[in-house]
N, C-alpha and C. Protein backbone atom coordinates (compact mmCIF):
# COMPACT_ATOMS: atom_id res chain seq x y z
N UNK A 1 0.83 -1.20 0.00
CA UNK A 1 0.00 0.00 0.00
C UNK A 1 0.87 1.26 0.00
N UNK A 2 1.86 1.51 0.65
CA UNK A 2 2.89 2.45 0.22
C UNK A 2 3.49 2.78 -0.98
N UNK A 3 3.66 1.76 -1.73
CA UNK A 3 4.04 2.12 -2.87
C UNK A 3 3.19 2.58 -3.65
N UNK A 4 2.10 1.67 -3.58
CA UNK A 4 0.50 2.34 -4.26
C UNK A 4 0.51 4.04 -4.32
N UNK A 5 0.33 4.54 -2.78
CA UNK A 5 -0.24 5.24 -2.54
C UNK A 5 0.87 6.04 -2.34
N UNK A 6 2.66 5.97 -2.87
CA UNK A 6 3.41 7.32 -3.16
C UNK A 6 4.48 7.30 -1.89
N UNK A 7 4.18 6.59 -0.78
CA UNK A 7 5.16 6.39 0.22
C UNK A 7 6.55 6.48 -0.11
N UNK A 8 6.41 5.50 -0.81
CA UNK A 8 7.51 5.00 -1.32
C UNK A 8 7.35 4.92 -3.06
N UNK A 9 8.34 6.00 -3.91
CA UNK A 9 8.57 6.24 -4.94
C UNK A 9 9.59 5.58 -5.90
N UNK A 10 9.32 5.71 -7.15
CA UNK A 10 10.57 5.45 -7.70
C UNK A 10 11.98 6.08 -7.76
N UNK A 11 11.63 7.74 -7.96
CA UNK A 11 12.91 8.34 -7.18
C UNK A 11 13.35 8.26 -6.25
N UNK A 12 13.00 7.41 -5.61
CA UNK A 12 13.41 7.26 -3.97
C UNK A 12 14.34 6.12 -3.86
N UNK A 13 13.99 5.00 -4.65
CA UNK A 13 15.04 4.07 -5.08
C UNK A 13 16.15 4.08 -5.85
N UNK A 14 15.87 5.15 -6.85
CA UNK A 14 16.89 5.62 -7.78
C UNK A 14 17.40 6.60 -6.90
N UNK A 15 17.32 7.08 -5.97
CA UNK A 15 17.79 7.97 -5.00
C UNK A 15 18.85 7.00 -4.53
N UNK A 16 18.30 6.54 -3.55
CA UNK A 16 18.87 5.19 -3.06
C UNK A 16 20.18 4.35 -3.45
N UNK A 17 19.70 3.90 -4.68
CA UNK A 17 20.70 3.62 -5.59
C UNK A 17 21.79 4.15 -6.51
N UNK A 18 21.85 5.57 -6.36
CA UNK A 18 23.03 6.40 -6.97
C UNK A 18 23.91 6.47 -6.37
N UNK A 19 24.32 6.09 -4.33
CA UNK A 19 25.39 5.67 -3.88
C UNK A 19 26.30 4.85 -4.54
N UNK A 20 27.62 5.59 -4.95
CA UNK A 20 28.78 4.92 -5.05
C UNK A 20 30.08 4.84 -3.91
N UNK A 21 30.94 4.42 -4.22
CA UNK A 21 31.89 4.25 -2.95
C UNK A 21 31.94 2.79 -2.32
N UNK A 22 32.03 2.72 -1.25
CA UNK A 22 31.51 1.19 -0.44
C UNK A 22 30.19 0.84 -0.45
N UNK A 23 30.45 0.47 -1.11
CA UNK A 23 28.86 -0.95 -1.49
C UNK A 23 28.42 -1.56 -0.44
N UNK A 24 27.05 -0.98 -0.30
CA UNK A 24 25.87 -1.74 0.85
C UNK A 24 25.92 -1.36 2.30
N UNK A 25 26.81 -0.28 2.41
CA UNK A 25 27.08 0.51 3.25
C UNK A 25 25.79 1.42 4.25
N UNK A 26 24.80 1.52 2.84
CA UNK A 26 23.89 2.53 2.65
C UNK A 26 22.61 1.51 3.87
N UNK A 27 22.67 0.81 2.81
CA UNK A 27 21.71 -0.67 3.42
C UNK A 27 21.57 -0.74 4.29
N UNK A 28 22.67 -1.19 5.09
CA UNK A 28 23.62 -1.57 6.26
C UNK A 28 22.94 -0.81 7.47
N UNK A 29 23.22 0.06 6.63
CA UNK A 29 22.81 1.44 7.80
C UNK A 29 21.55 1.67 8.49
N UNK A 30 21.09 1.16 7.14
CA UNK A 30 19.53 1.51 7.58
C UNK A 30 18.58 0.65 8.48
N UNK A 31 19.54 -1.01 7.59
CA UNK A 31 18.90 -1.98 8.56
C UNK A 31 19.01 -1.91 9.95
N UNK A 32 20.35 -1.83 10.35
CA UNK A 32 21.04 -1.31 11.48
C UNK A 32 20.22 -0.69 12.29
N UNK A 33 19.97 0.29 11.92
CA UNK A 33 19.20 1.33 12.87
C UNK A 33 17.83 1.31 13.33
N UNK A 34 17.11 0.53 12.09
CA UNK A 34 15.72 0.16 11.84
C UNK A 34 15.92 -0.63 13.39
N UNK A 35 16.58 -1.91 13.31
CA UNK A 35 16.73 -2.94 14.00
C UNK A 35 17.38 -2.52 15.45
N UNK A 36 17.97 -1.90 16.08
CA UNK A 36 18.80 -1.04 16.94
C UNK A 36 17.61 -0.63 18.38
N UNK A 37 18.04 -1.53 19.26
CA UNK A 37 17.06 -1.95 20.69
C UNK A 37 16.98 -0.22 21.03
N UNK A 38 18.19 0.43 20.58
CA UNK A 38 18.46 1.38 21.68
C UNK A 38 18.76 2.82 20.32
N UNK A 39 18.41 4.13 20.20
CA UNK A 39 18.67 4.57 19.30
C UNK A 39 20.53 5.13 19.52
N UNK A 40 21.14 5.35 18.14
CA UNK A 40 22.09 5.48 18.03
C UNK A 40 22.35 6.89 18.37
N UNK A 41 23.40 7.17 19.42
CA UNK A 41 23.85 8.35 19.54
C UNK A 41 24.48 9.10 18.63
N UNK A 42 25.77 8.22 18.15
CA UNK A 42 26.70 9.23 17.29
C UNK A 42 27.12 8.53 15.69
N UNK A 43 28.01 9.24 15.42
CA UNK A 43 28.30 9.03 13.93
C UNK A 43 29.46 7.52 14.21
N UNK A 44 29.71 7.95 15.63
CA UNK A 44 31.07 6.93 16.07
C UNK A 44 30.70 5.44 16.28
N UNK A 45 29.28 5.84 17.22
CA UNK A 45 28.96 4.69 17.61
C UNK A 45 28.50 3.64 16.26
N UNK A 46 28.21 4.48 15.26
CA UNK A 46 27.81 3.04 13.76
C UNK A 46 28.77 2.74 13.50
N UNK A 47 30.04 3.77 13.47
CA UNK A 47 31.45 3.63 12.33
C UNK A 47 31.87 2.44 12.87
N UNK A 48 32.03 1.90 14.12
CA UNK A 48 32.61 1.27 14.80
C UNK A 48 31.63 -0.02 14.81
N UNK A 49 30.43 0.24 15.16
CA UNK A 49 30.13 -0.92 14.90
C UNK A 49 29.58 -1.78 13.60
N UNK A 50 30.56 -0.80 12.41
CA UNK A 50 30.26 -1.65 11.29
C UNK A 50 31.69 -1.44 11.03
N UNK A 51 32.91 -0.85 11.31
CA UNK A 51 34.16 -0.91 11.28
C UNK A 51 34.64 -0.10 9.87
N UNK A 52 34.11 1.06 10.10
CA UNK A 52 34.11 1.69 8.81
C UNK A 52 34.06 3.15 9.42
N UNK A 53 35.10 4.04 8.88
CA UNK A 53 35.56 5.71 8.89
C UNK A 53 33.74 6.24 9.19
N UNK A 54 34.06 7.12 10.41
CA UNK A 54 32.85 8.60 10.65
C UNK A 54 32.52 8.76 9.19
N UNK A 55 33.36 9.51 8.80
CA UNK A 55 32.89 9.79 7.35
C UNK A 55 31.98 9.32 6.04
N UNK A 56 32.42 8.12 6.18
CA UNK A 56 31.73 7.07 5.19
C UNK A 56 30.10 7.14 5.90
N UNK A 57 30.12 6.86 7.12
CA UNK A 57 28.73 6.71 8.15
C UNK A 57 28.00 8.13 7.68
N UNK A 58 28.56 9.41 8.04
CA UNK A 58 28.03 10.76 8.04
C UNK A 58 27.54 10.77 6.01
N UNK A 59 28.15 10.51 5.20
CA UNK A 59 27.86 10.97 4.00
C UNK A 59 26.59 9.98 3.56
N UNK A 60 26.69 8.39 4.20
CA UNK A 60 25.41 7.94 4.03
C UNK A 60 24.22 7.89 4.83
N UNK A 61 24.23 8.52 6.05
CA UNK A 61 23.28 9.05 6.73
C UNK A 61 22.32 10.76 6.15
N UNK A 62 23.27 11.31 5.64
CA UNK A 62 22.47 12.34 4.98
C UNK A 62 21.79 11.91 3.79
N UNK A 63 22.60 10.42 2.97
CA UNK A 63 21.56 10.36 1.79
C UNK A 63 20.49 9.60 2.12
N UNK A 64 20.78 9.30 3.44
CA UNK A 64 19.15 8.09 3.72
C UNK A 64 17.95 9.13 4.35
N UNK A 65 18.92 10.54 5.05
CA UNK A 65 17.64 11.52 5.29
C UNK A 65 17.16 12.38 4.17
N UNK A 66 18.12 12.55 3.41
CA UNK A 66 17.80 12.92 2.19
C UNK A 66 16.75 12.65 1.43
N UNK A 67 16.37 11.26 1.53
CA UNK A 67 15.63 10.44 0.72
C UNK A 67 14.51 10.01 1.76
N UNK A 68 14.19 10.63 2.76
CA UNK A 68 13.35 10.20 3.61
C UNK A 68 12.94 8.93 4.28
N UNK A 69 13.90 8.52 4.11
CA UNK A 69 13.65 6.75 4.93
C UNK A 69 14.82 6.99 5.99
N UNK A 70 15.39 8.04 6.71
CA UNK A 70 15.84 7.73 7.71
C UNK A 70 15.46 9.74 8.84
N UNK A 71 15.14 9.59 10.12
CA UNK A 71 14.85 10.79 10.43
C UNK A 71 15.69 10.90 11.38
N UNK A 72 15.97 12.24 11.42
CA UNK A 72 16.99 12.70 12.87
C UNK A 72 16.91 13.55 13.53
N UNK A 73 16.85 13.11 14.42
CA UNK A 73 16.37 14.42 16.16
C UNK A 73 17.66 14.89 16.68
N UNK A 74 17.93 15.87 16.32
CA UNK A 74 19.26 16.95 16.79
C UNK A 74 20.31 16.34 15.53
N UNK A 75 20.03 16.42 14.68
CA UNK A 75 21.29 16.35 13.99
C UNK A 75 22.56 15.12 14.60
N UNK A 76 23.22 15.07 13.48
CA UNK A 76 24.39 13.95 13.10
C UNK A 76 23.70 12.45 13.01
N UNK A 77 24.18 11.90 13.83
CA UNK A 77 23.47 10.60 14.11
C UNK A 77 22.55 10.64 15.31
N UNK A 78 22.63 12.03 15.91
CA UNK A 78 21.85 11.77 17.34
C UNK A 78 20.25 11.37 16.90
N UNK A 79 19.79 10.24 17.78
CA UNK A 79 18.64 9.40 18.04
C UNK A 79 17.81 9.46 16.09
N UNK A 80 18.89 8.70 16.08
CA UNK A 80 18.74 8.12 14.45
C UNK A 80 17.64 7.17 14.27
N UNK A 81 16.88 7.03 13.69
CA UNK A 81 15.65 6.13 13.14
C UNK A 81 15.22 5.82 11.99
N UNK A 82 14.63 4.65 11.85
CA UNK A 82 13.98 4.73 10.56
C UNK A 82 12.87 5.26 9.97
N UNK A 83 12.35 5.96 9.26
CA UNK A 83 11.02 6.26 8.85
C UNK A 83 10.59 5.45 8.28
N UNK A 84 9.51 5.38 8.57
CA UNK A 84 7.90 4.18 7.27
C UNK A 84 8.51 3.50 6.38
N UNK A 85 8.84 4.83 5.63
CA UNK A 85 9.54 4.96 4.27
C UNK A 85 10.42 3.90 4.64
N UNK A 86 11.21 4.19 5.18
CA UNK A 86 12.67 3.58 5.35
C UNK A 86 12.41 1.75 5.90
N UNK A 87 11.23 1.91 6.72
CA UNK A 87 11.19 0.57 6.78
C UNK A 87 9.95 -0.51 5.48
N UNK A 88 9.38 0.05 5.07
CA UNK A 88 9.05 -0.53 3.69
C UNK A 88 9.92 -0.89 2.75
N UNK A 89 11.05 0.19 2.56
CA UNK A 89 11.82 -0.32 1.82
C UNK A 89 12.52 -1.59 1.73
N UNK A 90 13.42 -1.91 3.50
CA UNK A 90 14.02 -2.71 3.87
C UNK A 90 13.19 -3.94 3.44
N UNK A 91 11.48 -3.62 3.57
CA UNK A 91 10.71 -4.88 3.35
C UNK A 91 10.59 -5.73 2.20
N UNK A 92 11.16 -4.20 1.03
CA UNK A 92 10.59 -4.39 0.30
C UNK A 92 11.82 -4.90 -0.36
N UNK A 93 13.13 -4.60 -0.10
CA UNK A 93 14.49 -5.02 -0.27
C UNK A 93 14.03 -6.66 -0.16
N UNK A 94 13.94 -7.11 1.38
CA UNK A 94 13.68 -8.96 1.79
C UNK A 94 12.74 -9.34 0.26
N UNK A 95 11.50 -9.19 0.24
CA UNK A 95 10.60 -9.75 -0.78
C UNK A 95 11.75 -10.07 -2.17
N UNK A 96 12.32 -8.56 -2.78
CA UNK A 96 12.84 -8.68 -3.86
C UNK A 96 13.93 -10.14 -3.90
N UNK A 97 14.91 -9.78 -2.97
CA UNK A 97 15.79 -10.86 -2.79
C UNK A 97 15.24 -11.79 -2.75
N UNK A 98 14.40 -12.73 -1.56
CA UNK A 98 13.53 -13.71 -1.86
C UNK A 98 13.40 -14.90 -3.07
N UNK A 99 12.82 -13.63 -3.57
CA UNK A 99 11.79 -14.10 -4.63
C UNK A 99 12.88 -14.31 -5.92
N UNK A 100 13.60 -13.39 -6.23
CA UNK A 100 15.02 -13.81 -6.86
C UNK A 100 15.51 -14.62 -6.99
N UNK A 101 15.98 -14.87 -4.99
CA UNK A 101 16.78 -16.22 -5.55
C UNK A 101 16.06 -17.07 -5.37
N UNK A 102 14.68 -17.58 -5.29
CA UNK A 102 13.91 -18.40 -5.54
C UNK A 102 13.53 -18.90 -7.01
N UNK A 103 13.87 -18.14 -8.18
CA UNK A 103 13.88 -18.54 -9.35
C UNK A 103 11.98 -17.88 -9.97
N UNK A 104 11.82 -17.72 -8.38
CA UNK A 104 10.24 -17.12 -9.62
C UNK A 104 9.84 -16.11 -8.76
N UNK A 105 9.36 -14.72 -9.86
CA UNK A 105 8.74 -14.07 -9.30
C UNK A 105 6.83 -13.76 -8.29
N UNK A 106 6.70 -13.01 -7.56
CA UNK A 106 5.27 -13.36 -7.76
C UNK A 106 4.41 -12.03 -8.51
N UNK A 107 2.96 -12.28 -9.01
CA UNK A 107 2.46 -11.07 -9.59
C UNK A 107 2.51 -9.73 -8.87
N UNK A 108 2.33 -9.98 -7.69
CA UNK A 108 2.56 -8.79 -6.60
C UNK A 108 3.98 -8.14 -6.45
N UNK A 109 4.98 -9.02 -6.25
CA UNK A 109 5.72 -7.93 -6.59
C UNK A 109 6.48 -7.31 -7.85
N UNK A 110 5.85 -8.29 -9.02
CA UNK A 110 6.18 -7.48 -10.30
C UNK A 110 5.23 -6.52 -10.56
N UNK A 111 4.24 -6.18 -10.11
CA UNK A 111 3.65 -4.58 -9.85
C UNK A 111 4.05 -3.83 -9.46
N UNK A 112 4.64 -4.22 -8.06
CA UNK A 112 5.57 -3.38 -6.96
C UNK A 112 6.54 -3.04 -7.71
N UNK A 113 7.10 -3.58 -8.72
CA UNK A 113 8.22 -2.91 -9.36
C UNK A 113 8.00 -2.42 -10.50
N UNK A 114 6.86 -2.49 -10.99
CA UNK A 114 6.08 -1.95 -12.68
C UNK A 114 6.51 -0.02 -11.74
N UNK A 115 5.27 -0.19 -10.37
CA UNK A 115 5.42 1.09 -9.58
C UNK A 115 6.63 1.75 -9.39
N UNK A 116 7.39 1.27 -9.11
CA UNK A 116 8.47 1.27 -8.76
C UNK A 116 9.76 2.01 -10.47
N UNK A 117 9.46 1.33 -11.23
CA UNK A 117 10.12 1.71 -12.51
C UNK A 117 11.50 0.79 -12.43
N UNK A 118 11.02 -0.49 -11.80
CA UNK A 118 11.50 -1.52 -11.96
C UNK A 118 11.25 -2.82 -12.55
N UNK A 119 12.61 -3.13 -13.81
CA UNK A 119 12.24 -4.60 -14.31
C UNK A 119 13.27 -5.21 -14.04
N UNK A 120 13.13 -6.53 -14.27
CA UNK A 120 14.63 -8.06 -14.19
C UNK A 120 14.43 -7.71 -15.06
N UNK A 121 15.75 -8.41 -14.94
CA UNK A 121 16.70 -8.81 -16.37
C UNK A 121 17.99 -9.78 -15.68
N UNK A 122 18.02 -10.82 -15.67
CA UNK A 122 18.93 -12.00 -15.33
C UNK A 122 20.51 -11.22 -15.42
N UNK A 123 20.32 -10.66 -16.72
CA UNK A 123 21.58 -10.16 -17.18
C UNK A 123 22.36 -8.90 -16.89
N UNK A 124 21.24 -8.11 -16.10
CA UNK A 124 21.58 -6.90 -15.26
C UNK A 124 22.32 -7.04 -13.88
N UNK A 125 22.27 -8.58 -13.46
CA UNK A 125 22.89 -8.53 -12.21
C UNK A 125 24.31 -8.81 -12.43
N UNK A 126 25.34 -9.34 -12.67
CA UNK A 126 26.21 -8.99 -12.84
C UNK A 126 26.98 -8.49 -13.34
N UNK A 127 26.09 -7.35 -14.55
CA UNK A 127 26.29 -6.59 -14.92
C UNK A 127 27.02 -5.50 -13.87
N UNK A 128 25.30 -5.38 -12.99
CA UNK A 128 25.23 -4.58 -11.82
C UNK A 128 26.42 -4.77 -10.42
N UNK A 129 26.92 -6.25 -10.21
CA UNK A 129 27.60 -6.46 -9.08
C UNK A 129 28.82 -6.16 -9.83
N UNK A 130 29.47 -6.01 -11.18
CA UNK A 130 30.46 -5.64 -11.66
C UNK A 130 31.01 -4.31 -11.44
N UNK A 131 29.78 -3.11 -11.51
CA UNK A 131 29.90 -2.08 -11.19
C UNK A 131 29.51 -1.36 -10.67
N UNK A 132 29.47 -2.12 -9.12
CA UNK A 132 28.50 -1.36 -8.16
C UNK A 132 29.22 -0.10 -7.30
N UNK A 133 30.69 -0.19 -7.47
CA UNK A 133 31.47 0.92 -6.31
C UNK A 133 31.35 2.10 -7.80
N UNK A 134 30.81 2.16 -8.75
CA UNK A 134 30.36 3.12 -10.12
C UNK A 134 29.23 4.16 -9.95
N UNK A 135 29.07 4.81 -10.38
CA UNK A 135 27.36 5.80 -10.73
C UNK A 135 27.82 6.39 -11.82
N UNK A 136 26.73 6.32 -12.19
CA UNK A 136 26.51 7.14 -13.53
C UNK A 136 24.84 7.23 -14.08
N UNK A 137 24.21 7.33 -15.01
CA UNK A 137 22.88 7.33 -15.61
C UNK A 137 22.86 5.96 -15.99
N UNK A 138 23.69 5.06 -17.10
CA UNK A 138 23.59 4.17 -17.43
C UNK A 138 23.57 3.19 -16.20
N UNK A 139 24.19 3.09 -14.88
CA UNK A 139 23.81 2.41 -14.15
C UNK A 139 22.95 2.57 -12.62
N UNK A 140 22.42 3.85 -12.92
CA UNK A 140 21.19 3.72 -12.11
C UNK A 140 20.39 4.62 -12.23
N UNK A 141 20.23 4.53 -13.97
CA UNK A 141 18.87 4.67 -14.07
C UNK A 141 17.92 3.93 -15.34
N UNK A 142 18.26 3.05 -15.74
CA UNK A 142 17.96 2.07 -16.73
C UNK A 142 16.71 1.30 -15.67
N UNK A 143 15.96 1.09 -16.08
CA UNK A 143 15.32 0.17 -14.99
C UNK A 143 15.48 -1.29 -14.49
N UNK A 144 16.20 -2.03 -15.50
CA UNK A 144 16.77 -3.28 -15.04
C UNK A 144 17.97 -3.11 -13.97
N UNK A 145 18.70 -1.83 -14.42
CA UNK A 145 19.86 -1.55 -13.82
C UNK A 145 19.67 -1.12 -12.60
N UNK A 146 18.56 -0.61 -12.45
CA UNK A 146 18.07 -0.41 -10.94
C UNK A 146 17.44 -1.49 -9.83
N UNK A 147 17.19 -2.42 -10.32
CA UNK A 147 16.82 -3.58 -9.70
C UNK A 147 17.98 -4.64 -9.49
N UNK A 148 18.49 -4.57 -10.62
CA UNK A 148 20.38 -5.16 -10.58
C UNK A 148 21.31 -4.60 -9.80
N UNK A 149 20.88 -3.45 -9.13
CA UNK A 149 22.06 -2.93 -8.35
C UNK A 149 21.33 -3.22 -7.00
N UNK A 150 20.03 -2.89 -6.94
CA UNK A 150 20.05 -2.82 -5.57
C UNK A 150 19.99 -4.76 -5.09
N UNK A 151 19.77 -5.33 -5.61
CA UNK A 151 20.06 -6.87 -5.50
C UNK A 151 21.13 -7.08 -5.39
N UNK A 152 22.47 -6.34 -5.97
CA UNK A 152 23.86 -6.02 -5.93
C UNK A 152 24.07 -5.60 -4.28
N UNK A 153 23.27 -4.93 -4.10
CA UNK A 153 23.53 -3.97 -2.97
C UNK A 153 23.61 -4.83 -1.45
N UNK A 154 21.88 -5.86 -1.85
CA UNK A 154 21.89 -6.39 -0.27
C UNK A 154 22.46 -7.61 -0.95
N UNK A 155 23.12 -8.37 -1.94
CA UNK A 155 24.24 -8.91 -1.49
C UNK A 155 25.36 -8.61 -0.86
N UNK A 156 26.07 -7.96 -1.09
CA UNK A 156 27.39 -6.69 -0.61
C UNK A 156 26.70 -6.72 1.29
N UNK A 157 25.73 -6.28 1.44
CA UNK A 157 25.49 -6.44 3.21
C UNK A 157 25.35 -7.36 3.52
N UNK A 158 24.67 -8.13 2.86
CA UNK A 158 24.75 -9.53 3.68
C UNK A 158 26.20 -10.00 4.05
N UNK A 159 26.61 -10.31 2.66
CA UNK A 159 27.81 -10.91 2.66
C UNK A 159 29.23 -9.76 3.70
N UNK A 160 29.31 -8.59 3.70
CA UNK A 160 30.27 -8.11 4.49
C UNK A 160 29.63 -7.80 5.83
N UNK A 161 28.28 -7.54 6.06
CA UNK A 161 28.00 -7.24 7.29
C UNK A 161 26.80 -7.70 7.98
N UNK A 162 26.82 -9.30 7.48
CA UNK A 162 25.80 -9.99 8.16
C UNK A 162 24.06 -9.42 7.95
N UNK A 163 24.04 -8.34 7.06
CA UNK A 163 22.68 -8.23 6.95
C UNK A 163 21.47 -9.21 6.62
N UNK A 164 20.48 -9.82 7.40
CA UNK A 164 19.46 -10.56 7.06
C UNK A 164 18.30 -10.12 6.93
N UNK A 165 17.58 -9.98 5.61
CA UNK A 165 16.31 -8.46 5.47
C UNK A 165 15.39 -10.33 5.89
N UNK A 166 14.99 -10.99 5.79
CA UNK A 166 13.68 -11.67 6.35
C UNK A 166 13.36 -11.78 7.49
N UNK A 167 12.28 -11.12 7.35
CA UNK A 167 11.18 -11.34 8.70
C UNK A 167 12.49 -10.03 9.83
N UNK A 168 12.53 -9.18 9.41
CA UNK A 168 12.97 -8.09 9.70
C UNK A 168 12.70 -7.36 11.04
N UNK A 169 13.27 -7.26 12.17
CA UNK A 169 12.76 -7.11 13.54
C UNK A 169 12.86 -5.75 13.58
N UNK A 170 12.35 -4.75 13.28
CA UNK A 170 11.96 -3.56 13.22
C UNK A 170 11.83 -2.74 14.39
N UNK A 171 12.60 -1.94 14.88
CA UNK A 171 12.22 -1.30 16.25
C UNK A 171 11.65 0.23 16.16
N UNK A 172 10.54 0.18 16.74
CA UNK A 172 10.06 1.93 16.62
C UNK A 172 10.17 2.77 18.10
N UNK A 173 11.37 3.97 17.88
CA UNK A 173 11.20 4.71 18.76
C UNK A 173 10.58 5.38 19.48
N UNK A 174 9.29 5.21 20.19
CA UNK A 174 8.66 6.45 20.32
C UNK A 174 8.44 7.54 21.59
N UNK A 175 9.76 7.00 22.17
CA UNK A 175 10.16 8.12 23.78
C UNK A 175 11.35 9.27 22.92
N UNK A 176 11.02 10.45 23.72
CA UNK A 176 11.95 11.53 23.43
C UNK A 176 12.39 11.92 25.07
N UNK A 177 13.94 12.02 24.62
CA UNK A 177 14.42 12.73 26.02
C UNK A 177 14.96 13.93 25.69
N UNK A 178 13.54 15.15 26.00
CA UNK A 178 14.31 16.52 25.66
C UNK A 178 14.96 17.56 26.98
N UNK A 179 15.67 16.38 27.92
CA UNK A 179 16.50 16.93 28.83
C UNK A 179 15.10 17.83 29.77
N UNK A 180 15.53 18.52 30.94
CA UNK A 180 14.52 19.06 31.92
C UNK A 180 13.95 20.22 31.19
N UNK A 181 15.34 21.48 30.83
CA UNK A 181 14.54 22.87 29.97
C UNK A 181 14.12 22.00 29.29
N UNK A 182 14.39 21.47 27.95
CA UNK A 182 13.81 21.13 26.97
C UNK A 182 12.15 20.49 27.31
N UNK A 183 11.97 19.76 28.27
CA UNK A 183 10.55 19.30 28.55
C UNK A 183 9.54 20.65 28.96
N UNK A 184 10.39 21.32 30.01
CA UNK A 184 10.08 22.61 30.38
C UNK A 184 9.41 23.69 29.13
N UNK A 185 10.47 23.53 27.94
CA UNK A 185 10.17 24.37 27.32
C UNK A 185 8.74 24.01 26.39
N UNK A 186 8.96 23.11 26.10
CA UNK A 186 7.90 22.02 25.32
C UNK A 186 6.41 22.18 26.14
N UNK A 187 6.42 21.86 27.10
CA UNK A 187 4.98 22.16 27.49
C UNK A 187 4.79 23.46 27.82
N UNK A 188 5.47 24.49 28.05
CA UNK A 188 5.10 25.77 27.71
C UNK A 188 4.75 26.25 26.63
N UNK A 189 5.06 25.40 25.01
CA UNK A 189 4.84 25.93 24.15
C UNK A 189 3.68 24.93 23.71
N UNK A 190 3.22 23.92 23.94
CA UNK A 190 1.76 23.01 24.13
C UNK A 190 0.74 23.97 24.63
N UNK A 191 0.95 24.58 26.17
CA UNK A 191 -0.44 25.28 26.31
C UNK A 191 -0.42 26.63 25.83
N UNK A 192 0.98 27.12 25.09
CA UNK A 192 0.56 27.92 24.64
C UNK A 192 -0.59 27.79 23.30
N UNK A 193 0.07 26.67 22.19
CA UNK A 193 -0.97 26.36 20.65
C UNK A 193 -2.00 25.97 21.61
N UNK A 194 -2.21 25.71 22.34
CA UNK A 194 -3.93 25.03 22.85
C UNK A 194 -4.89 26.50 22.79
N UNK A 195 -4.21 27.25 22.88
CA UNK A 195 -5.15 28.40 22.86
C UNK A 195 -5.89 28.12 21.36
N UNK A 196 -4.75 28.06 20.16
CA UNK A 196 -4.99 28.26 19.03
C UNK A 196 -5.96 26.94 18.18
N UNK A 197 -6.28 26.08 19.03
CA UNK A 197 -6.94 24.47 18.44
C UNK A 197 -8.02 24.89 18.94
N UNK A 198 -9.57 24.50 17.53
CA UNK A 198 -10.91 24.23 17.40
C UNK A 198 -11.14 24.00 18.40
């Protein structure tokens, strides 16, 4: 129903998929966090626990907020999460793989990818795993080439960082700690809009 209804776009995958550099990095991240008992404080605390430079972490955290499947409360990595967005995708990442390497698709999700501005092509995937640390137009934005990479992609996590998208344990944040002022300030500014509500 997300995709149906625009949640989740095709630019959003082709978004997605124009990361070059370290392959599945992007993924990684997201699953990570989606999945993450406790939200992530810093840029340090992912680098480390995926063993990979601040940097690399910080440049693919802005393209996952960028693209709206990942949200952030105070900036950097502080109390990092996934959005909707962000977790449909991951879902929608498991199904694709799946069904792939299962040898057959189902009608449902070759809609999901008609929506999507995604087709197979057998011959796009190692096309795609050939030149996945690449970007350019020809490889992500062809529509086979976009389904070939990102199949490219959560191989690359699985295989370097243990990513498993099935049956996906999803954690949703929904406590905020805005310190004492900060609570202070917050319900001062609650009864103040109450004036202003029907």
């Amino acid at each position: 129903m997300n995709v149906v209804f625009g949640n989740l776009t095709a630019e959003d995958v082709r978004f997605f998929g124009r990361t070059s550099g370290l392959a599945g990095l992007h993924l990684t991240l997201l699953f990570v966090i989606s999945t993450a008992s406790e939200e992530f404080s810093s840029t340090r605390d992912l680098a480390v626990k995926l063993q990979v430079s601040q940097g690399a972490v910080r440049e693919r955290l802005i393209r996952l907020a960028g693209c709206g499947m990942l949200r952030q409360f105070g900036g950097g990595a502080t109390l990092a999460g996934a959005t909707l967005k962000g977790r449909v995708f991951l879902d929608f990442c498991g199904v694709l793989r799946r069904e792939i390497n299962s040898g057959g698709m189902s009608a449902e999700l070759l809609h999901l990818m008609r929506l999507l501005d995604m087709r197979y092509a057998p011959s796009a995937l190692q096309f795609a795993r050939d030149s996945l640390h690449l970007a350019g137009p020809a490889l992500t934005e062809v529509p086979e080439m976009v389904t070939g990479r990102l199949v490219s992609t959560i191989e690359v996590a699985e295989e370097r960082w243990g990513v498993d998208l099935q049956d996906i344990p999803h954690v949703i944040h929904e406590s905020r700690d805005w310190g004492l002022a900060g609570d202070e300030l917050a319900r001062k500014f609650r009864e103040e809009s109450r004036r202003y509500d029907p």
